[in-house]
C-alpha atoms as a PDB file:
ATOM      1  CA  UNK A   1       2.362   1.152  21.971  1.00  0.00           C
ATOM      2  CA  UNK A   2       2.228   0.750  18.263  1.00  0.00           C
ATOM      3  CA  UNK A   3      -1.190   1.002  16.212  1.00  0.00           C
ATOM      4  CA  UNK A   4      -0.899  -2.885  15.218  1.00  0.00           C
ATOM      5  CA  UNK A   5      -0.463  -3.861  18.512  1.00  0.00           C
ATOM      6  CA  UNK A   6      -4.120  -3.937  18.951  1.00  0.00           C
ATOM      7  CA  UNK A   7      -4.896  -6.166  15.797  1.00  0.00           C
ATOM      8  CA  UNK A   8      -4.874 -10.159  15.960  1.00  0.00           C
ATOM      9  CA  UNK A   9      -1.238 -12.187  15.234  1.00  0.00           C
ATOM     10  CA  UNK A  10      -2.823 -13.772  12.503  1.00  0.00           C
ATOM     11  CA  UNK A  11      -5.440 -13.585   9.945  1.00  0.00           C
ATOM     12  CA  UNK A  12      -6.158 -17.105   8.433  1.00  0.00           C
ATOM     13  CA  UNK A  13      -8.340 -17.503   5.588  1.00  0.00           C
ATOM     14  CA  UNK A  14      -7.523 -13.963   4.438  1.00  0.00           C
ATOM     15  CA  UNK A  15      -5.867 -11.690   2.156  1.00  0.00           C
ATOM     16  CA  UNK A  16      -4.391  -8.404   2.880  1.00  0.00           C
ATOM     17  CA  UNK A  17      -6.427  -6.689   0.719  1.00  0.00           C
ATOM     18  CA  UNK A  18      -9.463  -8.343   2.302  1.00  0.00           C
ATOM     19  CA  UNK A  19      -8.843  -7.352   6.183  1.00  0.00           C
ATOM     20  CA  UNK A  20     -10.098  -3.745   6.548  1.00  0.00           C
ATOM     21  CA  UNK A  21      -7.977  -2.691   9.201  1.00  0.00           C
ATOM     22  CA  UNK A  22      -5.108  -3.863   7.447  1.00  0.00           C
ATOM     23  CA  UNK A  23      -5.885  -2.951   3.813  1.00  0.00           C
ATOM     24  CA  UNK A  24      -5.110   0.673   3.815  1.00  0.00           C
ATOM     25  CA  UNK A  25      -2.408   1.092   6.284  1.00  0.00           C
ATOM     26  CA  UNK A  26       0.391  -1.649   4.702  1.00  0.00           C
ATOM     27  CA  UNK A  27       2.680  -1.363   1.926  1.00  0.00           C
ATOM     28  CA  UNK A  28       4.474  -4.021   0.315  1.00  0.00           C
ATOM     29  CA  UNK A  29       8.081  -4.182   1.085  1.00  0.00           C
ATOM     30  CA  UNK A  30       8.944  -7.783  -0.579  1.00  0.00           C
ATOM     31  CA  UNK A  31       7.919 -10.530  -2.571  1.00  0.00           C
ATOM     32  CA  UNK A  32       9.270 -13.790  -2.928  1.00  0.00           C
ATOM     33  CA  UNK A  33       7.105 -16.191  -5.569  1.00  0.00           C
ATOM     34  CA  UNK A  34       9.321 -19.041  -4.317  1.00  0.00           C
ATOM     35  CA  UNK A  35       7.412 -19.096  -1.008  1.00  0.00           C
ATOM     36  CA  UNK A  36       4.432 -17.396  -2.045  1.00  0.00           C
ATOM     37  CA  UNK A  37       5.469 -14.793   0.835  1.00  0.00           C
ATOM     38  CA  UNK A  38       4.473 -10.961   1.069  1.00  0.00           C
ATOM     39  CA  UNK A  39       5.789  -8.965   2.950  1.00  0.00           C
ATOM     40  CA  UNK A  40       4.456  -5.616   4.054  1.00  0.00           C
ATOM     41  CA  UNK A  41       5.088  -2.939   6.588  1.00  0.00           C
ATOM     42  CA  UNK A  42       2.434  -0.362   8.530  1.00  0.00           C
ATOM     43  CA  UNK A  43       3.049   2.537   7.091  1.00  0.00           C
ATOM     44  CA  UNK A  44       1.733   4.535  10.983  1.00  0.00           C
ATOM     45  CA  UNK A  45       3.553   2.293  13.339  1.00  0.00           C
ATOM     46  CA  UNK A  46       6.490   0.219  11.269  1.00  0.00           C
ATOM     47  CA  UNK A  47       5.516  -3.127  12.156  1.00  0.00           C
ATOM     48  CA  UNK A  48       5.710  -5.516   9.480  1.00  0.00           C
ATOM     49  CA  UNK A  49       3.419  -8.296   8.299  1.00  0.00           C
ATOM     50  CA  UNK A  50       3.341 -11.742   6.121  1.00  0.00           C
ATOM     51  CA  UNK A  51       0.976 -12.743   3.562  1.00  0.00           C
ATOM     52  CA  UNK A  52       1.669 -16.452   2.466  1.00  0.00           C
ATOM     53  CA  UNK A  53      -0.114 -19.025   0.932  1.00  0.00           C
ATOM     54  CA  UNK A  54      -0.740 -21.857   2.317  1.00  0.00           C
ATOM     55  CA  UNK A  55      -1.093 -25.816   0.381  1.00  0.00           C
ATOM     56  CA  UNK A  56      -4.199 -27.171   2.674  1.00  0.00           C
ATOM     57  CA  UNK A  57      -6.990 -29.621   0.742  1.00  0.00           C
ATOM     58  CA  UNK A  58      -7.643 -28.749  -2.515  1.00  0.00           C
ATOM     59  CA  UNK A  59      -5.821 -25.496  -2.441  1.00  0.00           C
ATOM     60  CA  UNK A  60      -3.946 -22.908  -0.741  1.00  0.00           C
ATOM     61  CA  UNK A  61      -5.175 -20.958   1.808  1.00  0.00           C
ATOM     62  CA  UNK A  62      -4.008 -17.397   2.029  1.00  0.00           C
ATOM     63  CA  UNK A  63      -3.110 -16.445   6.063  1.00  0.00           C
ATOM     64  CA  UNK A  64      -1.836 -13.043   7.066  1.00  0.00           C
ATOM     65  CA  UNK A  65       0.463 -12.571  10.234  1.00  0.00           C
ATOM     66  CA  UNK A  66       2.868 -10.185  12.200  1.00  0.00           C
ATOM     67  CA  UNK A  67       6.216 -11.058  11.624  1.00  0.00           C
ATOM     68  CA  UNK A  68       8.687 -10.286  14.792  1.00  0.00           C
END
């Protein structure tokens, strides 16, 4: 069983630096300003996550997720 295994799929209305269980155990492996995607990877168990914004109302709406 990894570490992140435990956490939720996704985060909406958050960033990754905002989500304390996140926060200090990611690292940022890509970024691509076409998408407004980040991805990151846990540094403890390897499992990587997405930052993206998303266009919702007035604005976009960062959402963090585990990517497969």
């Amino acid at each position: 069983m990894r570490c992140c295994d435990e956490l939720k799929e996704i985060y909406k209305d958050a960033q990754v630096s905002e989500i304390t269980e996140l926060k200090d155990k990611l690292i940022e492996i890509d970024a691509n300003s076409m998408t407004w995607t980040t991805t990151f990877k846990c540094q403890k168990c390897g499992q990587k996550w997405a930052e993206k914004f998303v266009q919702r109302g007035h604005g976009e709406i960062p959402e963090v997720y585990k990517v497969a």
